[in-house]
PDB file of N, CA and C in Angstrom:
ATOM      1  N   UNK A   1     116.067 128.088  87.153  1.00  0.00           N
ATOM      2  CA  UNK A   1     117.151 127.160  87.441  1.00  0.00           C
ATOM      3  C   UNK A   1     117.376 127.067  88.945  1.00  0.00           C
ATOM      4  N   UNK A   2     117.363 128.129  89.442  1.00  0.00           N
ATOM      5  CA  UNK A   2     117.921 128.373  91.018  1.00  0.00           C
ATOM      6  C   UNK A   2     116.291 127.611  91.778  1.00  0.00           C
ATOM      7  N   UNK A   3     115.051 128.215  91.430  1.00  0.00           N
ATOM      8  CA  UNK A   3     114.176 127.338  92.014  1.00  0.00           C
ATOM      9  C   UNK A   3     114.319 126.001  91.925  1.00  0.00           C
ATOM     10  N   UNK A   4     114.477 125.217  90.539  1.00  0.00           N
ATOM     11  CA  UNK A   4     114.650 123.823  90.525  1.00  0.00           C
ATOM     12  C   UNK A   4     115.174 123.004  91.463  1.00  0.00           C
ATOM     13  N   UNK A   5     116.961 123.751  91.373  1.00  0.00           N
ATOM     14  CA  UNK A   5     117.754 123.176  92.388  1.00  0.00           C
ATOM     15  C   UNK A   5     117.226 123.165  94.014  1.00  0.00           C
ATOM     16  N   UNK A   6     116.470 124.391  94.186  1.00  0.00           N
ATOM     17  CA  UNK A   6     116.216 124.231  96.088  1.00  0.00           C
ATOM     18  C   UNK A   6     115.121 123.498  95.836  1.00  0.00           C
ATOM     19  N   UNK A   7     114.214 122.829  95.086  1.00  0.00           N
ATOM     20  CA  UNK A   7     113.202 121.969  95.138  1.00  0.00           C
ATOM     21  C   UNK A   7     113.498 120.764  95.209  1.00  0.00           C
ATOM     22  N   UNK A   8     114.591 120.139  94.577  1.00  0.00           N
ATOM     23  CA  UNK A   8     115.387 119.484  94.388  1.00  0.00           C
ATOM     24  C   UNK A   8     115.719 118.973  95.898  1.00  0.00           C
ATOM     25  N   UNK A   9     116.476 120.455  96.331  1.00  0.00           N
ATOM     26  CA  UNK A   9     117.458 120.252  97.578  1.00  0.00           C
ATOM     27  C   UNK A   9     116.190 119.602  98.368  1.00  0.00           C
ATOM     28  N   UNK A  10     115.484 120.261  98.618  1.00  0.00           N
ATOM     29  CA  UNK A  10     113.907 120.131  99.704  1.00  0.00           C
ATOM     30  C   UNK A  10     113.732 118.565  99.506  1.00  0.00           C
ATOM     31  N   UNK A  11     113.587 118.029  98.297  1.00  0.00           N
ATOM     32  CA  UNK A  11     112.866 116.949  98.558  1.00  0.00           C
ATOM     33  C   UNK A  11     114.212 115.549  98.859  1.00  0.00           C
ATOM     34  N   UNK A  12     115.042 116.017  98.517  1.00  0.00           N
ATOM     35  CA  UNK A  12     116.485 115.626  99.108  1.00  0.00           C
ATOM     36  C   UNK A  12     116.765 115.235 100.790  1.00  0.00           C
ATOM     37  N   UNK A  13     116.314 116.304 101.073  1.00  0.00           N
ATOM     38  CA  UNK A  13     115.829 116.735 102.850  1.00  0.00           C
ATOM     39  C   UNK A  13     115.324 115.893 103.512  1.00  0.00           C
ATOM     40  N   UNK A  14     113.950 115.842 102.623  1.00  0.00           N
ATOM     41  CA  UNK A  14     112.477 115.246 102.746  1.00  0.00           C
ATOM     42  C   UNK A  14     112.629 113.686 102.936  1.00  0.00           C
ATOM     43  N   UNK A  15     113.599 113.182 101.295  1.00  0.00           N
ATOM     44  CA  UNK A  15     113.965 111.647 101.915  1.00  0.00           C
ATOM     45  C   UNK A  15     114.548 111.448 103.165  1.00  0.00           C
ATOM     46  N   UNK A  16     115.312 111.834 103.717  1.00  0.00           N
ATOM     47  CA  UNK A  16     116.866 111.909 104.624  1.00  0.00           C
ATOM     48  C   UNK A  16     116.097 111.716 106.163  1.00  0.00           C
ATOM     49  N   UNK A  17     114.957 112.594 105.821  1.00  0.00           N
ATOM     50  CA  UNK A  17     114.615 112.951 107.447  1.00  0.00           C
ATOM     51  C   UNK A  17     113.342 112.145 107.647  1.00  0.00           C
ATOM     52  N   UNK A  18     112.425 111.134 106.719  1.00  0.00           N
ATOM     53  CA  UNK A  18     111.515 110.341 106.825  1.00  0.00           C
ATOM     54  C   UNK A  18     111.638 109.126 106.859  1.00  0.00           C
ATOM     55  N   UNK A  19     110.666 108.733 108.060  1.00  0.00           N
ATOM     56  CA  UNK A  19     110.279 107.554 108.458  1.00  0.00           C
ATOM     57  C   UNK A  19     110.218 106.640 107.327  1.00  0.00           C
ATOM     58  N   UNK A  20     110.187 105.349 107.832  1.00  0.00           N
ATOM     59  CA  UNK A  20     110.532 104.271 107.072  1.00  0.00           C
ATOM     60  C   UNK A  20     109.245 104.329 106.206  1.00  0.00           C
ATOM     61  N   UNK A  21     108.178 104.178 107.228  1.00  0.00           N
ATOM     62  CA  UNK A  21     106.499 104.557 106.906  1.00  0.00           C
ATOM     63  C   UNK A  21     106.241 106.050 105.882  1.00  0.00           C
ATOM     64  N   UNK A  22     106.897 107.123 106.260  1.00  0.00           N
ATOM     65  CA  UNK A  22     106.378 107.862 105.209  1.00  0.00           C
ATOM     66  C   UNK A  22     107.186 107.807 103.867  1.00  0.00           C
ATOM     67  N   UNK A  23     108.387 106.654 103.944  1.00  0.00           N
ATOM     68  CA  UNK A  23     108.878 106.329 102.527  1.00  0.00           C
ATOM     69  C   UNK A  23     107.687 105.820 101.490  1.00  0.00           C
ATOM     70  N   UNK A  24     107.165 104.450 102.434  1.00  0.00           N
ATOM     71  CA  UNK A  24     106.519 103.945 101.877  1.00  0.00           C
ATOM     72  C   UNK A  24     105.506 104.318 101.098  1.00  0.00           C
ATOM     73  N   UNK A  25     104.661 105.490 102.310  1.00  0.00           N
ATOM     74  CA  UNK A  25     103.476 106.916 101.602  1.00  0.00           C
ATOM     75  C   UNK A  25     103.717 107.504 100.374  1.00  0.00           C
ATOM     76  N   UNK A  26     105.004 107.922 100.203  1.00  0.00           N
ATOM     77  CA  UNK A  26     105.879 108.549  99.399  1.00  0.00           C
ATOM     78  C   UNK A  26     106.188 108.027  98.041  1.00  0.00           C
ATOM     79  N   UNK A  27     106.460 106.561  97.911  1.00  0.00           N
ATOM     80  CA  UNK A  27     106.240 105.153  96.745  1.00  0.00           C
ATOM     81  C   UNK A  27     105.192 105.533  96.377  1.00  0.00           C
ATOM     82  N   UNK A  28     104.250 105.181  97.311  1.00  0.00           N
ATOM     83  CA  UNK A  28     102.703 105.448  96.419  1.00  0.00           C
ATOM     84  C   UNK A  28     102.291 106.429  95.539  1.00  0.00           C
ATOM     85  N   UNK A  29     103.177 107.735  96.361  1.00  0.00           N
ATOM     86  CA  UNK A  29     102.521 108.617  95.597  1.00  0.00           C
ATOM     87  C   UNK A  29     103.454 109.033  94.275  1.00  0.00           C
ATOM     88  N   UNK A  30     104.454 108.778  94.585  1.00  0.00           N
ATOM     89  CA  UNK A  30     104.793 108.358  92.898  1.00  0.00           C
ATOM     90  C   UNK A  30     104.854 107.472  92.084  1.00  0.00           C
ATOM     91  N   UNK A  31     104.130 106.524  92.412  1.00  0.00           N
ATOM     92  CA  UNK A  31     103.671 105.260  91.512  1.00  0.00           C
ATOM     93  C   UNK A  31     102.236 105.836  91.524  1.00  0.00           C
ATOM     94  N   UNK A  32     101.504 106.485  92.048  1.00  0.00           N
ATOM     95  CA  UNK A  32     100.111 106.774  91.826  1.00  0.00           C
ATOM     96  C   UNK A  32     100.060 108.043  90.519  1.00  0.00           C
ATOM     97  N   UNK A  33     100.981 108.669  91.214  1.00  0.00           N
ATOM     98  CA  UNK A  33     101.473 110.048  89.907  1.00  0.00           C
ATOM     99  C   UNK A  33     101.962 109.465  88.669  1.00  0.00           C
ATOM    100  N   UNK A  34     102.564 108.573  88.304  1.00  0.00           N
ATOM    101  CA  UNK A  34     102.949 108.010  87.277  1.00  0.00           C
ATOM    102  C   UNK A  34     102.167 107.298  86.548  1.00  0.00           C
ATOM    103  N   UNK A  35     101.217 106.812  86.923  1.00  0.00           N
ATOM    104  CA  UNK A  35      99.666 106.002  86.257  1.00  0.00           C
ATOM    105  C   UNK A  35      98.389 106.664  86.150  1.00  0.00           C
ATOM    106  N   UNK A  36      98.554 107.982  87.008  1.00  0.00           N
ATOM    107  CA  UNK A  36      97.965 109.347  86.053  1.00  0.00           C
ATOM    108  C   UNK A  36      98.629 109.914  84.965  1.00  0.00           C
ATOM    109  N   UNK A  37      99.536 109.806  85.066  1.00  0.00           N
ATOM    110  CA  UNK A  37     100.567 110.583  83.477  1.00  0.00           C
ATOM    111  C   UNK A  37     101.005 109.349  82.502  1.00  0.00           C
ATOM    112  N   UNK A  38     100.243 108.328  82.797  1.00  0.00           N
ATOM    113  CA  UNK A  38     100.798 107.041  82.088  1.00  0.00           C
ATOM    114  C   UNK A  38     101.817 106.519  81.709  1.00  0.00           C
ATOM    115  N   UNK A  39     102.843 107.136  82.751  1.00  0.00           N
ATOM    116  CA  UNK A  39     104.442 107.379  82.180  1.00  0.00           C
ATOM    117  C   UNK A  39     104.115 105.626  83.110  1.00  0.00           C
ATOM    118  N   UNK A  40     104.590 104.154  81.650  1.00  0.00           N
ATOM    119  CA  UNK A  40     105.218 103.334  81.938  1.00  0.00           C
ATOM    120  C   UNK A  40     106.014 102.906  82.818  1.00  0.00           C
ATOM    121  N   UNK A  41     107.518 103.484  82.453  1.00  0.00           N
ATOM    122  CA  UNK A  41     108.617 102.800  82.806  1.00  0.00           C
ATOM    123  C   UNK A  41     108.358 104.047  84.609  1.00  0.00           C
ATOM    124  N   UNK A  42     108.113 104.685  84.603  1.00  0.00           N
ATOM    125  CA  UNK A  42     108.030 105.136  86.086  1.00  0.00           C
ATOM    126  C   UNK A  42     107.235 104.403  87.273  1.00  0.00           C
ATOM    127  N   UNK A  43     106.124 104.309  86.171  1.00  0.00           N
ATOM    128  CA  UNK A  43     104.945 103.676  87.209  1.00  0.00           C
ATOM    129  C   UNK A  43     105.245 101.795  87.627  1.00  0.00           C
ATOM    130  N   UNK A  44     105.851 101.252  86.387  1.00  0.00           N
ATOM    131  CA  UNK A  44     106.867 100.177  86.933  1.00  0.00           C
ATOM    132  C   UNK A  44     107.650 100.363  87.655  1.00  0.00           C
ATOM    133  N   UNK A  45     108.507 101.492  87.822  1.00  0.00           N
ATOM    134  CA  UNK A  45     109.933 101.435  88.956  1.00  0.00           C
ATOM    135  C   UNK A  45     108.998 101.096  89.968  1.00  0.00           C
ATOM    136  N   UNK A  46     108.268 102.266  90.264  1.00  0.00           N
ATOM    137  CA  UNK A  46     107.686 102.601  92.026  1.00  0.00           C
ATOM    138  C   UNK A  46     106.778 101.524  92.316  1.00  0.00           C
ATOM    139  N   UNK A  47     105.770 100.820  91.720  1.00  0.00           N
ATOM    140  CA  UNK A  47     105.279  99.660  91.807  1.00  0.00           C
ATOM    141  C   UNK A  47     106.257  98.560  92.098  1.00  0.00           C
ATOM    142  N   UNK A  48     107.446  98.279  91.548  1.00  0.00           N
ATOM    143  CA  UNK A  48     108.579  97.398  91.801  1.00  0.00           C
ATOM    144  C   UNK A  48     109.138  97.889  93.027  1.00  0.00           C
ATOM    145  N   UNK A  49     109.410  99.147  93.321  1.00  0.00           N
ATOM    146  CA  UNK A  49     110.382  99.119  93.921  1.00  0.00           C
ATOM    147  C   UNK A  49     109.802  98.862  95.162  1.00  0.00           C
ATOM    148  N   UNK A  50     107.917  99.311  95.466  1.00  0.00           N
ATOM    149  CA  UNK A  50     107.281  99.155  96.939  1.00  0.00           C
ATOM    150  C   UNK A  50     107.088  97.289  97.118  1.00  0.00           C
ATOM    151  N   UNK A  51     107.133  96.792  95.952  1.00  0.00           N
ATOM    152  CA  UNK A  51     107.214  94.809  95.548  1.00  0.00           C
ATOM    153  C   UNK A  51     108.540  94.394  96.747  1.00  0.00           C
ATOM    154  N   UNK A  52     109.519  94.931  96.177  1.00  0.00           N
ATOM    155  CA  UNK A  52     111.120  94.106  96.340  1.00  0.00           C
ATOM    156  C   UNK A  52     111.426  95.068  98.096  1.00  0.00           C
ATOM    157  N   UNK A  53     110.441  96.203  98.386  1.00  0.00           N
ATOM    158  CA  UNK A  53     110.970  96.456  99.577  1.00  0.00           C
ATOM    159  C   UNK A  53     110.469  95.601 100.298  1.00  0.00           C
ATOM    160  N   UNK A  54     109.172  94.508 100.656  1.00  0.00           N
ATOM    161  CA  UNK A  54     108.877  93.849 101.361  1.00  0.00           C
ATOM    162  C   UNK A  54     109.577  92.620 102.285  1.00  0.00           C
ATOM    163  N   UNK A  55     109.121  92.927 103.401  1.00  0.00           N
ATOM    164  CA  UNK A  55     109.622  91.988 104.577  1.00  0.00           C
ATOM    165  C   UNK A  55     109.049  90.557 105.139  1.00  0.00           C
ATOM    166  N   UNK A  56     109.792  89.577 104.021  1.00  0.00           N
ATOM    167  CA  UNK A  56     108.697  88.266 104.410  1.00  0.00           C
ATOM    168  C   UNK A  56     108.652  87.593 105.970  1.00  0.00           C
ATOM    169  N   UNK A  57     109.413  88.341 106.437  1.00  0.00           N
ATOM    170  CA  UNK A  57     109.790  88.010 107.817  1.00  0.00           C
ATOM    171  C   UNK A  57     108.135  87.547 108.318  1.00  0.00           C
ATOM    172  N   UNK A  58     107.577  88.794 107.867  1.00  0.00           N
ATOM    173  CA  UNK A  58     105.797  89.226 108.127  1.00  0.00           C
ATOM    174  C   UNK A  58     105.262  88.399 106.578  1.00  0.00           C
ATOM    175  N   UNK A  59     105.323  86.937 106.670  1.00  0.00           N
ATOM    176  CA  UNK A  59     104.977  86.131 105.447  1.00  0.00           C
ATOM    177  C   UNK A  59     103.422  86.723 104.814  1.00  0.00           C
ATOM    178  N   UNK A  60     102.189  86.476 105.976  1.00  0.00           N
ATOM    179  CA  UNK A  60     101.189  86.352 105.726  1.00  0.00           C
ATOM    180  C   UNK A  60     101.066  88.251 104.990  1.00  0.00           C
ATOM    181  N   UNK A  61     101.350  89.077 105.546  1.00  0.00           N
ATOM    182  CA  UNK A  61     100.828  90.550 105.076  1.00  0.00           C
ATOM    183  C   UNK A  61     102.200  90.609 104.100  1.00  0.00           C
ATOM    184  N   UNK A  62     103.457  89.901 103.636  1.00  0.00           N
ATOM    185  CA  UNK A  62     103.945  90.530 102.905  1.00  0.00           C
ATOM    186  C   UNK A  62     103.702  89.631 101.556  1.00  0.00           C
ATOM    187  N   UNK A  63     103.009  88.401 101.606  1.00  0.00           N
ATOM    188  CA  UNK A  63     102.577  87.434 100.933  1.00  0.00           C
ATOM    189  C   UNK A  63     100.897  88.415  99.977  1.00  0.00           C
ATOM    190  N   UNK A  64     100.527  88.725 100.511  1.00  0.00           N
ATOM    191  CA  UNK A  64      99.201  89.471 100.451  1.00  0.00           C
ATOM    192  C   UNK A  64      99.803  90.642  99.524  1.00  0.00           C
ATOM    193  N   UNK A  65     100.754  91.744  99.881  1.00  0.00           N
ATOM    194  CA  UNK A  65     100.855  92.927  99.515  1.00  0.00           C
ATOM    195  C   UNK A  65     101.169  92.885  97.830  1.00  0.00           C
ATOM    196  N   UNK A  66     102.339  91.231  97.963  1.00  0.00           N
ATOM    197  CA  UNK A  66     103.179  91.147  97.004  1.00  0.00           C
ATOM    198  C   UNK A  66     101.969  90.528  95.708  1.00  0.00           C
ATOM    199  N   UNK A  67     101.307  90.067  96.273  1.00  0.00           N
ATOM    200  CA  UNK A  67     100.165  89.280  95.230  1.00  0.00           C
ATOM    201  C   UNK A  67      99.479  90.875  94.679  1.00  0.00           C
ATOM    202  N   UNK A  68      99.098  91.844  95.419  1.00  0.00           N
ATOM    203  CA  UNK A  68      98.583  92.937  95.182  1.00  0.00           C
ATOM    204  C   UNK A  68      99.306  93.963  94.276  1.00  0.00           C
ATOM    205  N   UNK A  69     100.627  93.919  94.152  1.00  0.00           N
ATOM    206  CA  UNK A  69     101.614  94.779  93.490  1.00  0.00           C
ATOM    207  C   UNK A  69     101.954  94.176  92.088  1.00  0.00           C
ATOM    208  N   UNK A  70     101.851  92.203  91.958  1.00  0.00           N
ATOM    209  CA  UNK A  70     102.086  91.954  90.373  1.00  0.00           C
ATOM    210  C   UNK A  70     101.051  92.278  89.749  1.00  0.00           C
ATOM    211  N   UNK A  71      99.565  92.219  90.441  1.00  0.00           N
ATOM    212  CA  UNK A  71      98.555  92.359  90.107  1.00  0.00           C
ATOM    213  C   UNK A  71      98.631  93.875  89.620  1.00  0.00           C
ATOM    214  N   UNK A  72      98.782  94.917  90.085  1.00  0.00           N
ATOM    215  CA  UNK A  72      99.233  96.037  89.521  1.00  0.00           C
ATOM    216  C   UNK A  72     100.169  96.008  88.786  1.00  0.00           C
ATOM    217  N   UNK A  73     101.092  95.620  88.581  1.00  0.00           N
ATOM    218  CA  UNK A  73     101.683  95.606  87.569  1.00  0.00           C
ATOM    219  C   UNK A  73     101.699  95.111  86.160  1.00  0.00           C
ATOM    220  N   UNK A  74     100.525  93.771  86.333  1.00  0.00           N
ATOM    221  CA  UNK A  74     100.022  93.405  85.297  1.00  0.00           C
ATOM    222  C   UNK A  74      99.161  94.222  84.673  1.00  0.00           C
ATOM    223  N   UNK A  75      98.233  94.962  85.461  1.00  0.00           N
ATOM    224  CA  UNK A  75      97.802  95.593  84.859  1.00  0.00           C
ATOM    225  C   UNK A  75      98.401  96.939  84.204  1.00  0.00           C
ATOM    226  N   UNK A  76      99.150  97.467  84.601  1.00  0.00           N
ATOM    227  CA  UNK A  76     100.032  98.462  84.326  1.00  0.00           C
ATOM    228  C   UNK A  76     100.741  98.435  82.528  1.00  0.00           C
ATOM    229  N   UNK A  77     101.025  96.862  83.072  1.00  0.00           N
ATOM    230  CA  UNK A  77     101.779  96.298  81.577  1.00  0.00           C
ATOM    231  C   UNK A  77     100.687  96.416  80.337  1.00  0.00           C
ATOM    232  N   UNK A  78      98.984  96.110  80.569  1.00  0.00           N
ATOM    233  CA  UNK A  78      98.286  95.660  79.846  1.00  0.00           C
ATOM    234  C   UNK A  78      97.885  97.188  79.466  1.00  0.00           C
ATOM    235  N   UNK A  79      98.463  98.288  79.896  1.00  0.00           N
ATOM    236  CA  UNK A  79      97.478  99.759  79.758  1.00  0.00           C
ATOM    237  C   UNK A  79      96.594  99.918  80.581  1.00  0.00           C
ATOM    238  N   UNK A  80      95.981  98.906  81.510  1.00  0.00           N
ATOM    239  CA  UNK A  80      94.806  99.525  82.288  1.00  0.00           C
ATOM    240  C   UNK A  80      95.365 100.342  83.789  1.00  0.00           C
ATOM    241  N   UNK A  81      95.605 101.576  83.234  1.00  0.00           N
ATOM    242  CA  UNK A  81      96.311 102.394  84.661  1.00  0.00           C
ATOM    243  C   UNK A  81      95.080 103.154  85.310  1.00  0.00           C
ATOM    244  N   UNK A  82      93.577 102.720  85.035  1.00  0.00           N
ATOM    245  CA  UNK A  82      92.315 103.000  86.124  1.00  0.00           C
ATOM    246  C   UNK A  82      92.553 101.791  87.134  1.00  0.00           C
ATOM    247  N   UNK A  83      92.776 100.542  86.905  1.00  0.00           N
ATOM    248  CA  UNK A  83      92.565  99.782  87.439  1.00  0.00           C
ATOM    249  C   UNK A  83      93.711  99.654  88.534  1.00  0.00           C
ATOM    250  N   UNK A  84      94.852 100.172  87.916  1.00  0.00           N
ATOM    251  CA  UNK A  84      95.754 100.136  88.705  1.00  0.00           C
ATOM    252  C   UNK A  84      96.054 101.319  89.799  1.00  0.00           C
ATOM    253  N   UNK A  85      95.532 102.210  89.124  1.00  0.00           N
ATOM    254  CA  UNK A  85      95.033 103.285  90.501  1.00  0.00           C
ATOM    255  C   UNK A  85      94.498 103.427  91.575  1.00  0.00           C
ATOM    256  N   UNK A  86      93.066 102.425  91.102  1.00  0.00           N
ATOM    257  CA  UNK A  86      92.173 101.753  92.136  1.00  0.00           C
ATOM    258  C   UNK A  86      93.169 101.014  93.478  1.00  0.00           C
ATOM    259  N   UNK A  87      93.578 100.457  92.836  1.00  0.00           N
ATOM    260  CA  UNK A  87      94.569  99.269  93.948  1.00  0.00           C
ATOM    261  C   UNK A  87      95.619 100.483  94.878  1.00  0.00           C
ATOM    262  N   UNK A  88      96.462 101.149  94.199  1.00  0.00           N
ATOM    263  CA  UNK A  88      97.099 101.869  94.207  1.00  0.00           C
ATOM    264  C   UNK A  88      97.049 103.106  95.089  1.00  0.00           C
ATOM    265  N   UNK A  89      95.555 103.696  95.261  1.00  0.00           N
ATOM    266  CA  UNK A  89      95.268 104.927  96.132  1.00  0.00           C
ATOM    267  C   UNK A  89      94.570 103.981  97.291  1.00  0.00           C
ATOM    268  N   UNK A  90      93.729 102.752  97.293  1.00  0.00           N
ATOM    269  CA  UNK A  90      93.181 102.388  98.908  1.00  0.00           C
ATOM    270  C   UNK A  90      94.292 102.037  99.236  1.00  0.00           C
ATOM    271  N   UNK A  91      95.839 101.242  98.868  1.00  0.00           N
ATOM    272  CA  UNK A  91      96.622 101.039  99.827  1.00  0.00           C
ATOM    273  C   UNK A  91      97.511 101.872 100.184  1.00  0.00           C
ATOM    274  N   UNK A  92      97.696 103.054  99.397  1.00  0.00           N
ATOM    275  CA  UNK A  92      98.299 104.142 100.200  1.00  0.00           C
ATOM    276  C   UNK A  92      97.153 104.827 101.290  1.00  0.00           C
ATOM    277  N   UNK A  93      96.036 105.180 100.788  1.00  0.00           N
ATOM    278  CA  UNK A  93      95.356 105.390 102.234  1.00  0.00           C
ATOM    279  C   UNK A  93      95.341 104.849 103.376  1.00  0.00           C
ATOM    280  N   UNK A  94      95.573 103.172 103.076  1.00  0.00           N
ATOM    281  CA  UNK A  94      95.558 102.594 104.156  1.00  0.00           C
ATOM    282  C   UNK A  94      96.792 102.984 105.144  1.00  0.00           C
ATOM    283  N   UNK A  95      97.738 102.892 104.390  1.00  0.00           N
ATOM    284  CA  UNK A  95      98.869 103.410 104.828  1.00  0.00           C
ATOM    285  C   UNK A  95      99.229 104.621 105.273  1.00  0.00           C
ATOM    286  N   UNK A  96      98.838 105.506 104.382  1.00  0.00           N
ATOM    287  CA  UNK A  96      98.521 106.896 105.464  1.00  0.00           C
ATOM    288  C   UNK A  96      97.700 106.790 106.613  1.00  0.00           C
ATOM    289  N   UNK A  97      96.737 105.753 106.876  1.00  0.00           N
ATOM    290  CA  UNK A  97      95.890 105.846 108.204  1.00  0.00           C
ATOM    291  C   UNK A  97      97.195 105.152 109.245  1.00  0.00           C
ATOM    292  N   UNK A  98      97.689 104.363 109.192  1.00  0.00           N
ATOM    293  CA  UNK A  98      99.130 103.875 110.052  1.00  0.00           C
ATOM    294  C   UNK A  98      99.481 105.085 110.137  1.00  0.00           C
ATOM    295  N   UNK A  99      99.862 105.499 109.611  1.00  0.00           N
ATOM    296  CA  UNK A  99     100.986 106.682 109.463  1.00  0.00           C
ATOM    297  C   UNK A  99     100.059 107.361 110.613  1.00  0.00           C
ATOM    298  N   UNK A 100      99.212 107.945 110.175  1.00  0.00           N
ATOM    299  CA  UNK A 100      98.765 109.276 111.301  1.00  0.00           C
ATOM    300  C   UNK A 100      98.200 108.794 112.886  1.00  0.00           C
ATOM    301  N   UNK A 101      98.076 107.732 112.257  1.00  0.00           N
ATOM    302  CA  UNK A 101      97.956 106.943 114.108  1.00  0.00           C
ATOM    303  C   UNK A 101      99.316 106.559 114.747  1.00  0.00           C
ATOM    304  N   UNK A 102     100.402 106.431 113.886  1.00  0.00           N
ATOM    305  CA  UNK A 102     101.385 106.217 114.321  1.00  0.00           C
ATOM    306  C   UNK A 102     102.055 107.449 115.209  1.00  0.00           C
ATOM    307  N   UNK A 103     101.659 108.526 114.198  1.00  0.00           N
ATOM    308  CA  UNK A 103     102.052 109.688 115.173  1.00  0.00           C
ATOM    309  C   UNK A 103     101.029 110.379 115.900  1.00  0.00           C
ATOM    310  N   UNK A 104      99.866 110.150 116.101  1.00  0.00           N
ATOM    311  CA  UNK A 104      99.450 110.383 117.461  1.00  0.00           C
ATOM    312  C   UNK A 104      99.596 110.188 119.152  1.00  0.00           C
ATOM    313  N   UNK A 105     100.224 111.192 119.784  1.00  0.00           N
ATOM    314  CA  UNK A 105     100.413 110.478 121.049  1.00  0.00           C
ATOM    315  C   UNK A 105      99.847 109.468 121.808  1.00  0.00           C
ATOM    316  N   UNK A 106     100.048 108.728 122.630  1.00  0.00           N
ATOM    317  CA  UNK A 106      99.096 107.907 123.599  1.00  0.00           C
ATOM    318  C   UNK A 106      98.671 108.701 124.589  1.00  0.00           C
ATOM    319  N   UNK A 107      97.873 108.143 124.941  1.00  0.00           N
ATOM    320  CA  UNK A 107      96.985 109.154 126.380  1.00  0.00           C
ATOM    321  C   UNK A 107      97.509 107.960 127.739  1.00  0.00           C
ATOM    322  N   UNK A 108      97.954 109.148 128.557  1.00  0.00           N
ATOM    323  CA  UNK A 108      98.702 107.858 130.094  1.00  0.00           C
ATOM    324  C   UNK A 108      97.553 107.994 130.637  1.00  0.00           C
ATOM    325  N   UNK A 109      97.207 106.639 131.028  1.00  0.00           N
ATOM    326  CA  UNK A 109      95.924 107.054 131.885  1.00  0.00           C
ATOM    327  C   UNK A 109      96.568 106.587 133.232  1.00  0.00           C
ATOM    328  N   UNK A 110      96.013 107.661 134.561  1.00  0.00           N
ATOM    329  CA  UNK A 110      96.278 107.600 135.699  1.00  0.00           C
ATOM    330  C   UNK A 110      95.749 107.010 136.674  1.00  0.00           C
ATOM    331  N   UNK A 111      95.862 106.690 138.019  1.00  0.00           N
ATOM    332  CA  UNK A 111      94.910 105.329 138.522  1.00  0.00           C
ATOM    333  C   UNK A 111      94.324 106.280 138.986  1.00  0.00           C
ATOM    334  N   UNK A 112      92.867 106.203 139.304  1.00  0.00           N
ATOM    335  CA  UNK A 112      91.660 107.084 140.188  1.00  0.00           C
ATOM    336  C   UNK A 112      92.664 107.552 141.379  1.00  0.00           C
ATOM    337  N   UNK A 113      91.911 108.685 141.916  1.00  0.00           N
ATOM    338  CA  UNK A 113      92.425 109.342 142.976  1.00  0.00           C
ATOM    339  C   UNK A 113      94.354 109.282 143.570  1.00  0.00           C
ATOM    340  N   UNK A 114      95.046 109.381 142.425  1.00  0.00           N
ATOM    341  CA  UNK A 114      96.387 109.032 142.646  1.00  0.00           C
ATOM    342  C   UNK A 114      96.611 110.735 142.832  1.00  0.00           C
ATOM    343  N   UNK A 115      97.486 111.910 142.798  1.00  0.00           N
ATOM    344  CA  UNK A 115      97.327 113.212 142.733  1.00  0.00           C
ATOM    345  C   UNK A 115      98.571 112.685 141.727  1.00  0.00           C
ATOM    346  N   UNK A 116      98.532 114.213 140.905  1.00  0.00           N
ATOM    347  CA  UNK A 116      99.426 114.139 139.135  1.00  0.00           C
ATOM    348  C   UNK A 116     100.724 114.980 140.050  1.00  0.00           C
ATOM    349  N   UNK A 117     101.561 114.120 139.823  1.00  0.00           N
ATOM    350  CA  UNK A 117     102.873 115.078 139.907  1.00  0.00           C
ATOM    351  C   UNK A 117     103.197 116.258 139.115  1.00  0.00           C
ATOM    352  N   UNK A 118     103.695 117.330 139.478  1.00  0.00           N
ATOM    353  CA  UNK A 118     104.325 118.333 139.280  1.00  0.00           C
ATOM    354  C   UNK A 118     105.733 118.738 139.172  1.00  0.00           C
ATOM    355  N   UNK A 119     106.224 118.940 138.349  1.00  0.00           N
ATOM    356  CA  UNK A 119     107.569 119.560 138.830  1.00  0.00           C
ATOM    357  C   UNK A 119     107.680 120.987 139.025  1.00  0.00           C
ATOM    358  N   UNK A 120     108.744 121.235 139.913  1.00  0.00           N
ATOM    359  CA  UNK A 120     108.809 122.926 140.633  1.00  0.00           C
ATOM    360  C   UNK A 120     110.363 123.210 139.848  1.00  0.00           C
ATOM    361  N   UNK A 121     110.038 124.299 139.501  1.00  0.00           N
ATOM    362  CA  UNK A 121     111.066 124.932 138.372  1.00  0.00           C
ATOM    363  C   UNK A 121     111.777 125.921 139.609  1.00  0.00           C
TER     364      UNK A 121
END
């Protein structure tokens, strides 16, 4: 019982303190977990819910995503949760590749022969 609850608490945390981007990571992977366990009505929420978060502001890629998510969901509806996996794990990868480039630093590049400042403590 006492483990449940701090697992609970943790992933409580976990929402609170993540990027908009690793929400999104996060959808996937429980809409991807849910069409391995064939649990229906789950694998509809998280498929819906990554649908209705989209920003048409960005028409052309949210026009694209949204065609990609009924399409999963149709299939979802019909029982075929291989097919919908397929769709399902390249666009969270894709999305994890944003993600980890997102948090990679940039490199400053310096002009030839400039000398690198220091600070004196």
């Amino acid at each position: 019982m006492y483990n449940a609850y701090r697992m609970q608490e943790y992933r409580q945390q976990e929402l609170l303190g993540a990027s908009p981007l690793h929400l999104v990571v996060m959808a996937y992977d429980v809409a991807i977990q849910a069409c391995e366990q064939q649990n229906f009505s789950r694998a509809v929420q998280a498929v819906t819910a990554l649908r209705d978060a989209l920003d048409f502001d960005y028409a052309d890629v949210a026009l694209g995503l949204f065609r990609l998510y009924q399409w999963t969901l149709d299939c979802i509806r019909s029982g075929d949760y291989a097919e919908a996996l397929k769709t399902l794990r390249s666009l969270r990868e894709a999305w994890a590749t944003v993600e980890k480039r997102q948090l990679q630093p940039v490199p400053i590049a310096l002009p030839v022969g400039q000398p690198v400042a220091t600070a004196a403590y």
